[in-house]
N, C-alpha and C. Protein backbone atom coordinates (compact mmCIF):
# COMPACT_ATOMS: atom_id res chain seq x y z
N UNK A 1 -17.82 71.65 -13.22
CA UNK A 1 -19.06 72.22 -13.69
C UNK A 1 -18.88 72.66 -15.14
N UNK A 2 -19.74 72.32 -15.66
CA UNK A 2 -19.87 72.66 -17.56
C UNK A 2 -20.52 73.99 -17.79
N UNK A 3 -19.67 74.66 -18.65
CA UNK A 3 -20.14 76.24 -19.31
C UNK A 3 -21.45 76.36 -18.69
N UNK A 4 -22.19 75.06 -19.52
CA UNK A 4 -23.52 75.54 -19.83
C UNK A 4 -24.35 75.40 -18.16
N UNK A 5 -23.72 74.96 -17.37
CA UNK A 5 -24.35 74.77 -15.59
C UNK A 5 -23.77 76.07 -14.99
N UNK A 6 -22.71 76.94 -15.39
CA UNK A 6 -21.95 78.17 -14.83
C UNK A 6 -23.36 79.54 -14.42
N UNK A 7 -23.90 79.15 -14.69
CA UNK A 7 -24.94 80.51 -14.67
C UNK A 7 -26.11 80.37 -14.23
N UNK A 8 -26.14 78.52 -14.05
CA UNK A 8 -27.65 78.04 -12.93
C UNK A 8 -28.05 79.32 -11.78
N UNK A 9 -27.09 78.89 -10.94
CA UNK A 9 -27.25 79.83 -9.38
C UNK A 9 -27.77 81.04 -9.74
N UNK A 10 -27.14 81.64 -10.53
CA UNK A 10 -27.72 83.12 -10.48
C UNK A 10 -29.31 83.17 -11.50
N UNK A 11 -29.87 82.13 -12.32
CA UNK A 11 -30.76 82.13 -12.89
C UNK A 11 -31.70 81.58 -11.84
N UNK A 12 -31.31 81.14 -10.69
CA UNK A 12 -32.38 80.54 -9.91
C UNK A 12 -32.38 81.78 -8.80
N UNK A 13 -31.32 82.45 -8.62
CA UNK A 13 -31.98 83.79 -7.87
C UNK A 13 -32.62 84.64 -8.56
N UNK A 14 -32.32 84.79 -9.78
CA UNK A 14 -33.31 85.27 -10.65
C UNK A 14 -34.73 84.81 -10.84
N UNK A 15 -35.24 83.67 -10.42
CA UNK A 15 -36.22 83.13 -10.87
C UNK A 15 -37.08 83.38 -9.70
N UNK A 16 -36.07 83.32 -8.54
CA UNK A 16 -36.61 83.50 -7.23
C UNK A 16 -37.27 85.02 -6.89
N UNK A 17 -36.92 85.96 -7.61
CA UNK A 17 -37.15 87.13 -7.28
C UNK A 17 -38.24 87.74 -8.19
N UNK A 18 -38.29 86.62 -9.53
CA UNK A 18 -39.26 86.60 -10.17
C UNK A 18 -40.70 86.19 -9.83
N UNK A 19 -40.70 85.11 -9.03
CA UNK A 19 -41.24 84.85 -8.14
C UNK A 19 -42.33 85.18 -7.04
N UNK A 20 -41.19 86.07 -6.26
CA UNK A 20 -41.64 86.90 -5.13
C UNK A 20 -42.16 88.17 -6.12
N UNK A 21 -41.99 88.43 -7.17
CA UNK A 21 -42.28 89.64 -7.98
C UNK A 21 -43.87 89.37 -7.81
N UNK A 22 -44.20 88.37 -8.57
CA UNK A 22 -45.51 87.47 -9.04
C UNK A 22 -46.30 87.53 -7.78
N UNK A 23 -45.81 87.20 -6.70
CA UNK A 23 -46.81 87.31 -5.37
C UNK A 23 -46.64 88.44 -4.87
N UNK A 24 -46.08 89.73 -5.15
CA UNK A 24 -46.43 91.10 -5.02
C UNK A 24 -47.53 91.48 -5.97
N UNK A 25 -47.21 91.12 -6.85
CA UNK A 25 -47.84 91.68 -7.67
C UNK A 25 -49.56 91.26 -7.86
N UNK A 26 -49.84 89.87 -7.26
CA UNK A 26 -51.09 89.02 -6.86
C UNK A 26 -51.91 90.20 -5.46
N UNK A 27 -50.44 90.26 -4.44
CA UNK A 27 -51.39 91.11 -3.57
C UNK A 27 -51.98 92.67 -3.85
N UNK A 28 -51.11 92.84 -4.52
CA UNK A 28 -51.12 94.41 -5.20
C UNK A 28 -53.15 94.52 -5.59
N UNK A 29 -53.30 93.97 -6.61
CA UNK A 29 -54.08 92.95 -7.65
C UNK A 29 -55.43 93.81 -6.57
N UNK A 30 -55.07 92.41 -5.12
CA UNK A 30 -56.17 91.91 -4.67
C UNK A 30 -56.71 93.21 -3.60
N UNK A 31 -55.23 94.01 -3.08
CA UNK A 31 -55.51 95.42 -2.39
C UNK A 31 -55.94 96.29 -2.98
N UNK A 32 -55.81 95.78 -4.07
CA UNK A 32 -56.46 97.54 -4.64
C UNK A 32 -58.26 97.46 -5.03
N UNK A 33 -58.05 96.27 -5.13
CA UNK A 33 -59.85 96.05 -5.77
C UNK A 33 -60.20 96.24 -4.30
N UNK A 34 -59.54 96.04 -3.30
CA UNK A 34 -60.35 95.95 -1.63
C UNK A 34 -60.52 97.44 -1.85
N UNK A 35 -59.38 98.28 -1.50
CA UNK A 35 -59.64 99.85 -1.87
C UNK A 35 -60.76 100.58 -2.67
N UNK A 36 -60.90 99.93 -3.90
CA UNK A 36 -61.53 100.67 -4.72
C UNK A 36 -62.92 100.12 -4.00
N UNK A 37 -63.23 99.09 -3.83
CA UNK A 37 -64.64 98.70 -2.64
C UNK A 37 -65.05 99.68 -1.46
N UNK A 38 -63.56 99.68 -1.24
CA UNK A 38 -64.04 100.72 0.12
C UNK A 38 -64.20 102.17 -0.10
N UNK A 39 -63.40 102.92 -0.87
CA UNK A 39 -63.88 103.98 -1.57
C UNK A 39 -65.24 103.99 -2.19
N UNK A 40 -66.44 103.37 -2.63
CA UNK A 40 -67.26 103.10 -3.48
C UNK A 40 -68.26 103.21 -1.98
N UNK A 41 -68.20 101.95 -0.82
CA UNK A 41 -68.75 102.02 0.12
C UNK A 41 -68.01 103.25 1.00
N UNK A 42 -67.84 104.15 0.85
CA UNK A 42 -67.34 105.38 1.47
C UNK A 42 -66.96 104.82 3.15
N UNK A 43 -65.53 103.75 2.86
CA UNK A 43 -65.54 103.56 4.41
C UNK A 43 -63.42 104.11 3.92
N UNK A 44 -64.05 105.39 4.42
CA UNK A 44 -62.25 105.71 4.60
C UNK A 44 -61.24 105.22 5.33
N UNK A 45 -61.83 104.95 6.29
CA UNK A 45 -60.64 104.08 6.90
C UNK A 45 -60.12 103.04 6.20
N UNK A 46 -60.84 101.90 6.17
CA UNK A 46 -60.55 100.64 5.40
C UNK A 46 -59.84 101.32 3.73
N UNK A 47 -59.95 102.20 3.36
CA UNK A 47 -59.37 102.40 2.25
C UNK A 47 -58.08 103.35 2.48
N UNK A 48 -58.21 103.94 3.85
CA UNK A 48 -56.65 104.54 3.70
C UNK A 48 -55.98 103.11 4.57
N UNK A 49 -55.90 102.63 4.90
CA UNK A 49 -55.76 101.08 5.23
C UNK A 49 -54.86 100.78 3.91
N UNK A 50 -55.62 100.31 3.39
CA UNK A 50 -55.49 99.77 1.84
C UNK A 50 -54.28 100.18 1.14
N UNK A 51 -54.60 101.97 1.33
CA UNK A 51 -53.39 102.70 0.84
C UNK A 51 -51.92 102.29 1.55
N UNK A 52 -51.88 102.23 2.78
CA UNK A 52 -50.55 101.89 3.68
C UNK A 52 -49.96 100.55 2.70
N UNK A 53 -51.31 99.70 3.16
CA UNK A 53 -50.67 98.41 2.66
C UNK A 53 -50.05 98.67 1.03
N UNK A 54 -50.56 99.17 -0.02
CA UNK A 54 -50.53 99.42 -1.27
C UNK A 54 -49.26 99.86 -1.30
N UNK A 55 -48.89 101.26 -0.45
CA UNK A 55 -47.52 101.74 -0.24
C UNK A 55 -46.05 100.45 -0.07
N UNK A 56 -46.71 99.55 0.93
CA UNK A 56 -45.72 98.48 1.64
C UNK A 56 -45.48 97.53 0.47
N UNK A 57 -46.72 97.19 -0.43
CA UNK A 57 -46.74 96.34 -1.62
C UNK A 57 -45.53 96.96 -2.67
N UNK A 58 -45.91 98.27 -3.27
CA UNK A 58 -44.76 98.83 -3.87
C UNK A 58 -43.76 99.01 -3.86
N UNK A 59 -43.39 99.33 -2.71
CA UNK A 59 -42.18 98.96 -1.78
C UNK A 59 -40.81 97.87 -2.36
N UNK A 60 -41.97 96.81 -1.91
CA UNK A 60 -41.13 95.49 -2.07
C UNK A 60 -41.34 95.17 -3.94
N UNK A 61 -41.89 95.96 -4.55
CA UNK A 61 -41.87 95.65 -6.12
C UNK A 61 -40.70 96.71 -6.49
N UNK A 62 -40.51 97.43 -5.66
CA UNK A 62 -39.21 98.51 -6.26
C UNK A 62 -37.93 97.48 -5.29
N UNK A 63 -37.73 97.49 -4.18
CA UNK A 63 -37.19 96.25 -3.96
C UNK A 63 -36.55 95.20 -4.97
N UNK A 64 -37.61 94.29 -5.15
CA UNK A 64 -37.20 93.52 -6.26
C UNK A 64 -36.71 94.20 -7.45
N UNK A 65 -37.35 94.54 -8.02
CA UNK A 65 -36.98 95.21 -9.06
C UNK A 65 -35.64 95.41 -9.49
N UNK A 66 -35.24 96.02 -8.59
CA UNK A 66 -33.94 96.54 -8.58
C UNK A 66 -32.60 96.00 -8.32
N UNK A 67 -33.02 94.94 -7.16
CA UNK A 67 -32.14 93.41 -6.91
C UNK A 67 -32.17 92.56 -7.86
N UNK A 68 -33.17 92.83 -8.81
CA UNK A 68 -32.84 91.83 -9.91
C UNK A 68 -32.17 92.52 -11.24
N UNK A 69 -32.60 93.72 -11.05
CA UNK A 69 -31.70 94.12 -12.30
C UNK A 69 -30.67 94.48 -12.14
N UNK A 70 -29.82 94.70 -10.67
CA UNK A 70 -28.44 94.46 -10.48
C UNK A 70 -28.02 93.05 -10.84
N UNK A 71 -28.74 92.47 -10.18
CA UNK A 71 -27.62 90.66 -9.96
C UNK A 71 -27.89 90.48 -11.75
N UNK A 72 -28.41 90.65 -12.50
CA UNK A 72 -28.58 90.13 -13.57
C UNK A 72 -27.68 91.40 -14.60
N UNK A 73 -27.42 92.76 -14.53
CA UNK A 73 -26.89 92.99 -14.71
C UNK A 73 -25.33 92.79 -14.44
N UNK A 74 -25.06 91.94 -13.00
CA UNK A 74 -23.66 91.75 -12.62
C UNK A 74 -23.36 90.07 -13.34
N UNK A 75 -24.24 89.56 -13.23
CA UNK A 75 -24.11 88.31 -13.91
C UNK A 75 -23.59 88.28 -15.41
N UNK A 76 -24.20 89.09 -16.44
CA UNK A 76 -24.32 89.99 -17.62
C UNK A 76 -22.75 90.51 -18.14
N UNK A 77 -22.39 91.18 -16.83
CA UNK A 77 -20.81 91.79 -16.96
C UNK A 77 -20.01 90.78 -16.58
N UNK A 78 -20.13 89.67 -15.90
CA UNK A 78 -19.08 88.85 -15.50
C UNK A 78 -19.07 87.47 -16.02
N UNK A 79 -20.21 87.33 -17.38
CA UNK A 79 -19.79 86.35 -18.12
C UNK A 79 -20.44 85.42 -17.34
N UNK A 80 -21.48 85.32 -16.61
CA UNK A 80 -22.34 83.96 -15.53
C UNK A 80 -23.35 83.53 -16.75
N UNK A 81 -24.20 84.27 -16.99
CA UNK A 81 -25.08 84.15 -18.01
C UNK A 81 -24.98 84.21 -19.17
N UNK A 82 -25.45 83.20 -20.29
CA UNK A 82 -25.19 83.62 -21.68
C UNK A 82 -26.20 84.69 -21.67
N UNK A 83 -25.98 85.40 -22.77
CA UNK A 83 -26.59 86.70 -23.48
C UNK A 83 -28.06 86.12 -24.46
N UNK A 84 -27.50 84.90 -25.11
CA UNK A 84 -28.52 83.96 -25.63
C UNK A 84 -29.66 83.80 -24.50
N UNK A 85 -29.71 83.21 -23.46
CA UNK A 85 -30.72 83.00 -22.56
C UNK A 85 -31.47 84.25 -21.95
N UNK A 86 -30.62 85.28 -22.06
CA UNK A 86 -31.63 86.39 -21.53
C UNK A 86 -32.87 86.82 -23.02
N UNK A 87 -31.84 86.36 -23.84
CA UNK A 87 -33.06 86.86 -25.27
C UNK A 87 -34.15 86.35 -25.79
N UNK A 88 -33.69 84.55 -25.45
CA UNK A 88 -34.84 83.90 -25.41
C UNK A 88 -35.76 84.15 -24.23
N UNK A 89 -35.37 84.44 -23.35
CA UNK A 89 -36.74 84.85 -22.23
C UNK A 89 -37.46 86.00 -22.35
N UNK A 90 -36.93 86.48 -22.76
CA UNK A 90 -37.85 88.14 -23.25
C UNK A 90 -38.67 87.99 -24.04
């Protein structure tokens, strides 16, 4: 395997979690406009509903979050990733 292939794997779990970030963050999006509907039509239930789910959504965005800024921080310290590729993506 060549230098420049040494740091695939962990850029594709990275990408992967980027990913799943993007479809949290779509449902997040789409629960909260339901919420703010149901608050507006004063149906509390359906909006503390909303809230649970909203809670479960965040959840998994702190989740990720944090799995990615370990593995990419461990990648970072152990020489997997160039330093170049994280700068161009930013």
């Amino acid at each position: 395997m060549s230098n420049k292939d040494a740091h695939y794997p962990t850029i594709m779990e990275l990408k992967t979690i980027e990913f799943e970030i993007n479809l949290l963050l779509k449902a997040y999006d789409s629960v909260h406009k339901s919420f703010l509907q149901n608050i507006i039509d004063k149906d509390w239930i359906a909006a503390l509903n909303n809230l649970a789910e909203l809670e479960r959504i965040n959840q998994g965005l702190l989740t990720g979050s944090t799995k990615g800024n370990k593995l990419l921080d461990k990648a970072l310290s152990e020489g997997e990733i160039n330093h170049e590729i994280i700068t161009l993506q930013k």
